[in-house]
N, C-alpha and C. Protein backbone atom coordinates (compact mmCIF):
# COMPACT_ATOMS: atom_id res chain seq x y z
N UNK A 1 -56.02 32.28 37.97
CA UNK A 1 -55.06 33.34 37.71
C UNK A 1 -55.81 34.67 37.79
N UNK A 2 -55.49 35.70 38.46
CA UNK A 2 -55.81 36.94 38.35
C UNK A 2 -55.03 38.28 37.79
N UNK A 3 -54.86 38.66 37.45
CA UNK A 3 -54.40 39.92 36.26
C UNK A 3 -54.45 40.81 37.53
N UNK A 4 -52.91 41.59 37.83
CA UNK A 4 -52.85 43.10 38.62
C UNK A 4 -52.74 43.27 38.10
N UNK A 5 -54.20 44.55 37.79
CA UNK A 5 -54.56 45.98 36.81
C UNK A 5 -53.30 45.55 35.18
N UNK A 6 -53.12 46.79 34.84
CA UNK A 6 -51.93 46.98 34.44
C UNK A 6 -50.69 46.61 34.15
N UNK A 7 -50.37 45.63 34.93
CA UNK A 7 -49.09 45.38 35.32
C UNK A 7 -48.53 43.87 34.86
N UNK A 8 -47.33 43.24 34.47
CA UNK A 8 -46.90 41.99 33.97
C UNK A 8 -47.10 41.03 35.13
N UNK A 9 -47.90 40.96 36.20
CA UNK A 9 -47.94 40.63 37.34
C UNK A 9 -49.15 39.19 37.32
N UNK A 10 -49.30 38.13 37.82
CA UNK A 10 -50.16 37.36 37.89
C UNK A 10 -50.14 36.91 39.32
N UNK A 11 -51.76 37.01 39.66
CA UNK A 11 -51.61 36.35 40.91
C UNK A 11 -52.13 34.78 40.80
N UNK A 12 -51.38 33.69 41.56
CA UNK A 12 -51.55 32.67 41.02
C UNK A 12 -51.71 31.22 42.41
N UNK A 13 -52.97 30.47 42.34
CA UNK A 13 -52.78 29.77 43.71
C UNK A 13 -51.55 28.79 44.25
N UNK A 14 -50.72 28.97 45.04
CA UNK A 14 -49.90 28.10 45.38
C UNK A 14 -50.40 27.18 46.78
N UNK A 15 -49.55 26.23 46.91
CA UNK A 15 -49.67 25.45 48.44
C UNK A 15 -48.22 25.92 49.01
N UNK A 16 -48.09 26.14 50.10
CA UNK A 16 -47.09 25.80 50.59
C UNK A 16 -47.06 25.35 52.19
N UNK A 17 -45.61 24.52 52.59
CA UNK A 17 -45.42 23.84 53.72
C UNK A 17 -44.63 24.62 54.35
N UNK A 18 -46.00 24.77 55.73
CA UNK A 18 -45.12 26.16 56.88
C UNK A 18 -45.90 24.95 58.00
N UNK A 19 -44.27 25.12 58.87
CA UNK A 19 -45.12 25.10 60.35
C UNK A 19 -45.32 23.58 60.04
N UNK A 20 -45.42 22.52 59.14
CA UNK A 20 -45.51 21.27 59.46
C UNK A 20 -46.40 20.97 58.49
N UNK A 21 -47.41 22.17 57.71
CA UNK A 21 -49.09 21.75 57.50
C UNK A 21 -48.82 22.56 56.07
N UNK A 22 -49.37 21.83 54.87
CA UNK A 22 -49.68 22.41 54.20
C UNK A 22 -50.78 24.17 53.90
N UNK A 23 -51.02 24.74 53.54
CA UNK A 23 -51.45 25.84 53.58
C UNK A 23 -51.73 26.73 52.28
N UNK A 24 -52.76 27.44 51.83
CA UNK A 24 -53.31 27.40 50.77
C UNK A 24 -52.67 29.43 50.81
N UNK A 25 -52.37 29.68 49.16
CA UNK A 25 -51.78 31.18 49.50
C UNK A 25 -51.89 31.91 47.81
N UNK A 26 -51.92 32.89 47.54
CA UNK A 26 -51.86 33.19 46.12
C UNK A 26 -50.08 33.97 46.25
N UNK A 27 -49.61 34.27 45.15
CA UNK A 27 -48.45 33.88 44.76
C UNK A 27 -48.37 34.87 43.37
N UNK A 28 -47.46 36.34 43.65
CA UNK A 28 -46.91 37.30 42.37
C UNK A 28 -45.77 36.59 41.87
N UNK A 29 -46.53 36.22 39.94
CA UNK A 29 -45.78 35.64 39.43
C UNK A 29 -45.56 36.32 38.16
N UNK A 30 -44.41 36.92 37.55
CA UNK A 30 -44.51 37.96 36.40
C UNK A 30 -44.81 36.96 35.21
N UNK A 31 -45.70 37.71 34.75
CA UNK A 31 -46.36 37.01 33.32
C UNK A 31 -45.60 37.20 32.33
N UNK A 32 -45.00 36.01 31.53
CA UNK A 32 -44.31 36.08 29.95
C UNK A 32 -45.44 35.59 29.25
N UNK A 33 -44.72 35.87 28.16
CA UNK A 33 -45.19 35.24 26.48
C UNK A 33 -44.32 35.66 25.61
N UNK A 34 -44.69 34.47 24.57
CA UNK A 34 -43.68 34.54 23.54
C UNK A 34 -43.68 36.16 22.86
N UNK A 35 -42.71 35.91 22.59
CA UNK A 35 -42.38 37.26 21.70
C UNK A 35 -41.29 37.28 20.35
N UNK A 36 -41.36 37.61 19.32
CA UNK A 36 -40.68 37.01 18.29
C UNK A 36 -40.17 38.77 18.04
N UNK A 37 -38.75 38.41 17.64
CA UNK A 37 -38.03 39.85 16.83
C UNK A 37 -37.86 39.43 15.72
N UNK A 38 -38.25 40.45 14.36
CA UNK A 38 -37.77 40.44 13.34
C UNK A 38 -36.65 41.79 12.71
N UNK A 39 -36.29 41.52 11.95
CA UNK A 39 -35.39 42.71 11.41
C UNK A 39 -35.83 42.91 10.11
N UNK A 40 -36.32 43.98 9.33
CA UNK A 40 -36.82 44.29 8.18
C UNK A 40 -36.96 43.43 7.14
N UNK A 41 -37.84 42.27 8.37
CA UNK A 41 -39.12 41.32 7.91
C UNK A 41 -38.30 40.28 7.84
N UNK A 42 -37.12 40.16 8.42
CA UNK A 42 -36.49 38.86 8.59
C UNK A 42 -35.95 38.56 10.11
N UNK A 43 -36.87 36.60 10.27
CA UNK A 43 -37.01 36.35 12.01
C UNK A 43 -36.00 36.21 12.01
N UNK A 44 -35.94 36.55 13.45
CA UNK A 44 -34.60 36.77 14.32
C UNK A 44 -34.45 35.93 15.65
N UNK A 45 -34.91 36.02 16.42
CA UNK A 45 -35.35 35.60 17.73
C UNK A 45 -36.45 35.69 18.38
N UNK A 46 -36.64 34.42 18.98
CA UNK A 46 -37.86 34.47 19.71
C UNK A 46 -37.63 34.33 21.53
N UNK A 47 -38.24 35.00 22.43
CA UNK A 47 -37.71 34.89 23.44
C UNK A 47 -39.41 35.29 24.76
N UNK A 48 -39.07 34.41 25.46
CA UNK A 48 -40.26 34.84 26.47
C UNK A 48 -39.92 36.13 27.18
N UNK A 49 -41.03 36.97 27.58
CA UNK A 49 -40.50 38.73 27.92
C UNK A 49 -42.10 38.52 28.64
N UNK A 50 -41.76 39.88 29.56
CA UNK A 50 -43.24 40.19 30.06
C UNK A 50 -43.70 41.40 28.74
N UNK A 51 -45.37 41.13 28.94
CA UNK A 51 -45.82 41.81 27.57
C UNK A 51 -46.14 43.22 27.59
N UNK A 52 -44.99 43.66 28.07
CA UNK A 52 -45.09 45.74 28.49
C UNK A 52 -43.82 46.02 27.91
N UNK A 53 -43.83 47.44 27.29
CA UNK A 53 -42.80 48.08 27.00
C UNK A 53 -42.12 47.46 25.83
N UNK A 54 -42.62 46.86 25.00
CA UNK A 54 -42.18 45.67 24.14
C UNK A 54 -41.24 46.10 22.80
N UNK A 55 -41.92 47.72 22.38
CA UNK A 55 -41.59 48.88 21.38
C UNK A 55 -39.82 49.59 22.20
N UNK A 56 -39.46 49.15 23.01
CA UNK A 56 -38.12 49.84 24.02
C UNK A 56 -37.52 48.08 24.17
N UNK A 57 -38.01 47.15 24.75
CA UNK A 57 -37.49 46.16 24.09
C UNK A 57 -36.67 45.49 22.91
N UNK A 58 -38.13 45.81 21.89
CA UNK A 58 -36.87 46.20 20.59
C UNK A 58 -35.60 46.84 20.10
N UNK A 59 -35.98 47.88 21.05
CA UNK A 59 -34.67 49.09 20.45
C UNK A 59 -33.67 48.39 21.59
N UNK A 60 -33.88 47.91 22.75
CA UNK A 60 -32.77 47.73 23.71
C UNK A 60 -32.06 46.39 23.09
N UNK A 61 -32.69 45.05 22.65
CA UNK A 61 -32.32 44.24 21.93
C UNK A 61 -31.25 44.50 20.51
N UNK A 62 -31.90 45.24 20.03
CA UNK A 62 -31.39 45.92 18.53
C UNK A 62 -29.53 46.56 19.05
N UNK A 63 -29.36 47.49 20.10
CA UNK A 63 -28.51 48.02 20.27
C UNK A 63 -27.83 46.80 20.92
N UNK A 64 -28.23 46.43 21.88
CA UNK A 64 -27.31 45.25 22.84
C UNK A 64 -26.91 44.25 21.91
N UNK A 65 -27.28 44.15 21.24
CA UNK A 65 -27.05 42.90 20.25
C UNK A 65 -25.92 43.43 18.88
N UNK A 66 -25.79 44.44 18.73
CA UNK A 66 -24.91 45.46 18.20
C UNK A 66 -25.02 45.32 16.70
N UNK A 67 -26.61 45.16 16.39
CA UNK A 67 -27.55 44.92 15.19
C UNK A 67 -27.48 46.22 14.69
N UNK A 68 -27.25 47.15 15.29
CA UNK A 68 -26.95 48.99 14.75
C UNK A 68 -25.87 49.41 15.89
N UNK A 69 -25.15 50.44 15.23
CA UNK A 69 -24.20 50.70 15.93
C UNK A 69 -24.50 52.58 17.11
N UNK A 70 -25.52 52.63 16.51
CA UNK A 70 -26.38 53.61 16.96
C UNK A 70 -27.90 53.79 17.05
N UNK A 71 -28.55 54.46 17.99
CA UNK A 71 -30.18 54.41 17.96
C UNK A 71 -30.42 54.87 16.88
N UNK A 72 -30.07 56.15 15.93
CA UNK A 72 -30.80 56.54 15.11
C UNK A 72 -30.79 55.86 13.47
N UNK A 73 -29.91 54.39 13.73
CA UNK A 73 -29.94 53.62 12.54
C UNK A 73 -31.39 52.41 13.17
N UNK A 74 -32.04 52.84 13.75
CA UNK A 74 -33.07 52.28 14.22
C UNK A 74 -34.63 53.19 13.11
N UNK A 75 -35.32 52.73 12.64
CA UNK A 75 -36.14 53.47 11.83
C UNK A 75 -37.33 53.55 12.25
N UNK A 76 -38.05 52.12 12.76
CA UNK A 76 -39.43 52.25 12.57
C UNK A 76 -39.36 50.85 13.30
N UNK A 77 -39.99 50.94 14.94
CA UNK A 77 -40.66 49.35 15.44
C UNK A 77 -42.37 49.16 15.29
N UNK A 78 -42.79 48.17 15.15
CA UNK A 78 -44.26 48.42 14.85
C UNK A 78 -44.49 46.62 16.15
N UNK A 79 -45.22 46.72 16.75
CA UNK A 79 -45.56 45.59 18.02
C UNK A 79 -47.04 45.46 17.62
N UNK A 80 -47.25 44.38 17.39
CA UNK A 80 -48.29 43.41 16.48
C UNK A 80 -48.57 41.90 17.57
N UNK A 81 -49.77 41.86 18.47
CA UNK A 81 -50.43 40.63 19.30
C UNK A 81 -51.18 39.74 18.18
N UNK A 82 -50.81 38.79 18.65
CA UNK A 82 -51.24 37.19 18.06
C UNK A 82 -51.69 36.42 18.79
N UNK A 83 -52.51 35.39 18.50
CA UNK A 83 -53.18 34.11 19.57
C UNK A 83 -51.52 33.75 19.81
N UNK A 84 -50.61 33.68 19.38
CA UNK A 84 -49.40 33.00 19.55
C UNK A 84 -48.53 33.67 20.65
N UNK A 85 -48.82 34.99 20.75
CA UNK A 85 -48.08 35.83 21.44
C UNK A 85 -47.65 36.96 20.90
N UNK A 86 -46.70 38.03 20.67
CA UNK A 86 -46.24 39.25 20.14
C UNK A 86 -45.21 38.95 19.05
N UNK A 87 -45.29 40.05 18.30
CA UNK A 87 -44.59 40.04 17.50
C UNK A 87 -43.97 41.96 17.30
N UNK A 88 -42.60 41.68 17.49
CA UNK A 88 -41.89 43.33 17.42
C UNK A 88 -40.97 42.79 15.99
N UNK A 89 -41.47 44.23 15.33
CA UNK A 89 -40.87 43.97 13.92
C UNK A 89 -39.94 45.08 13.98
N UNK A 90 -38.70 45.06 13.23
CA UNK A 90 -37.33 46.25 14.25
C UNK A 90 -37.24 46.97 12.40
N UNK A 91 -37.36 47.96 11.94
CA UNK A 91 -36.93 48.28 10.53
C UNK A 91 -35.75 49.02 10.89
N UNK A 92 -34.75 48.87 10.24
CA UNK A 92 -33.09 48.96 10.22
C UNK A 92 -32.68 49.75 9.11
N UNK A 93 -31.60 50.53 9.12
CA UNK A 93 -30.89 51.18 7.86
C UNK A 93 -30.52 49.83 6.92
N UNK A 94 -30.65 49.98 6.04
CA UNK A 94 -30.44 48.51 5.12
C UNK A 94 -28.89 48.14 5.28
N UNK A 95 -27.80 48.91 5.50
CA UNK A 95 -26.31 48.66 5.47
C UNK A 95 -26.19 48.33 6.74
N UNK A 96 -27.17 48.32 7.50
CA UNK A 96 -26.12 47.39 8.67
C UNK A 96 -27.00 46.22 8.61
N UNK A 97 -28.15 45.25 7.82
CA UNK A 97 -28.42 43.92 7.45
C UNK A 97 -27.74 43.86 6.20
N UNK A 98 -26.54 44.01 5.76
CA UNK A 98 -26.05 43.22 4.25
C UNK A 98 -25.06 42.83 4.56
């Protein structure tokens, strides 16, 4: 596996059948890992994501999911790496978790 720079990108060896004959090729494959959401310290979901932008993730999850009915009932994301994978913790106005 090779890591492009920066980027959620893996280059990775494949075979493939061209032309009759097997054939040896590397292969852009976007890199996940786990990633767990919590809501003011209570789990929520866990979901494979590529591991960029993870802090806008949250907030896009949080709204799409209609967990706040606005961004600015959004308070505080804090994105925390683990041998396990990521962890985005979402802190919320307390009246829209009761």
């Amino acid at each position: 596996m090779i890591s492009v720079g920066d980027t959620p990108i893996v280059q990775l060896p494949v075979r493939r059948w061209r032309d009759g004959h097997w054939e040896s090729a590397w292969d852009s494959v976007a890199e996940e890992t786990p990633v767990s959401l919590s809501f003011n310290s209570i789990p929520h979901v866990v979901m494979l994501a590529t591991p960029r932008d993870l802090a806008d993730l949250g907030v896009g999850f949080t709204v799409s999911e209609a967990l706040v009915a606005r961004v600015d009932e959004v308070r505080d994301v804090v994105v925390s790496t683990t041998a396990e994978g990521h962890e985005v913790r979402v802190s919320v106005t307390q009246e829209r978790l009761s």
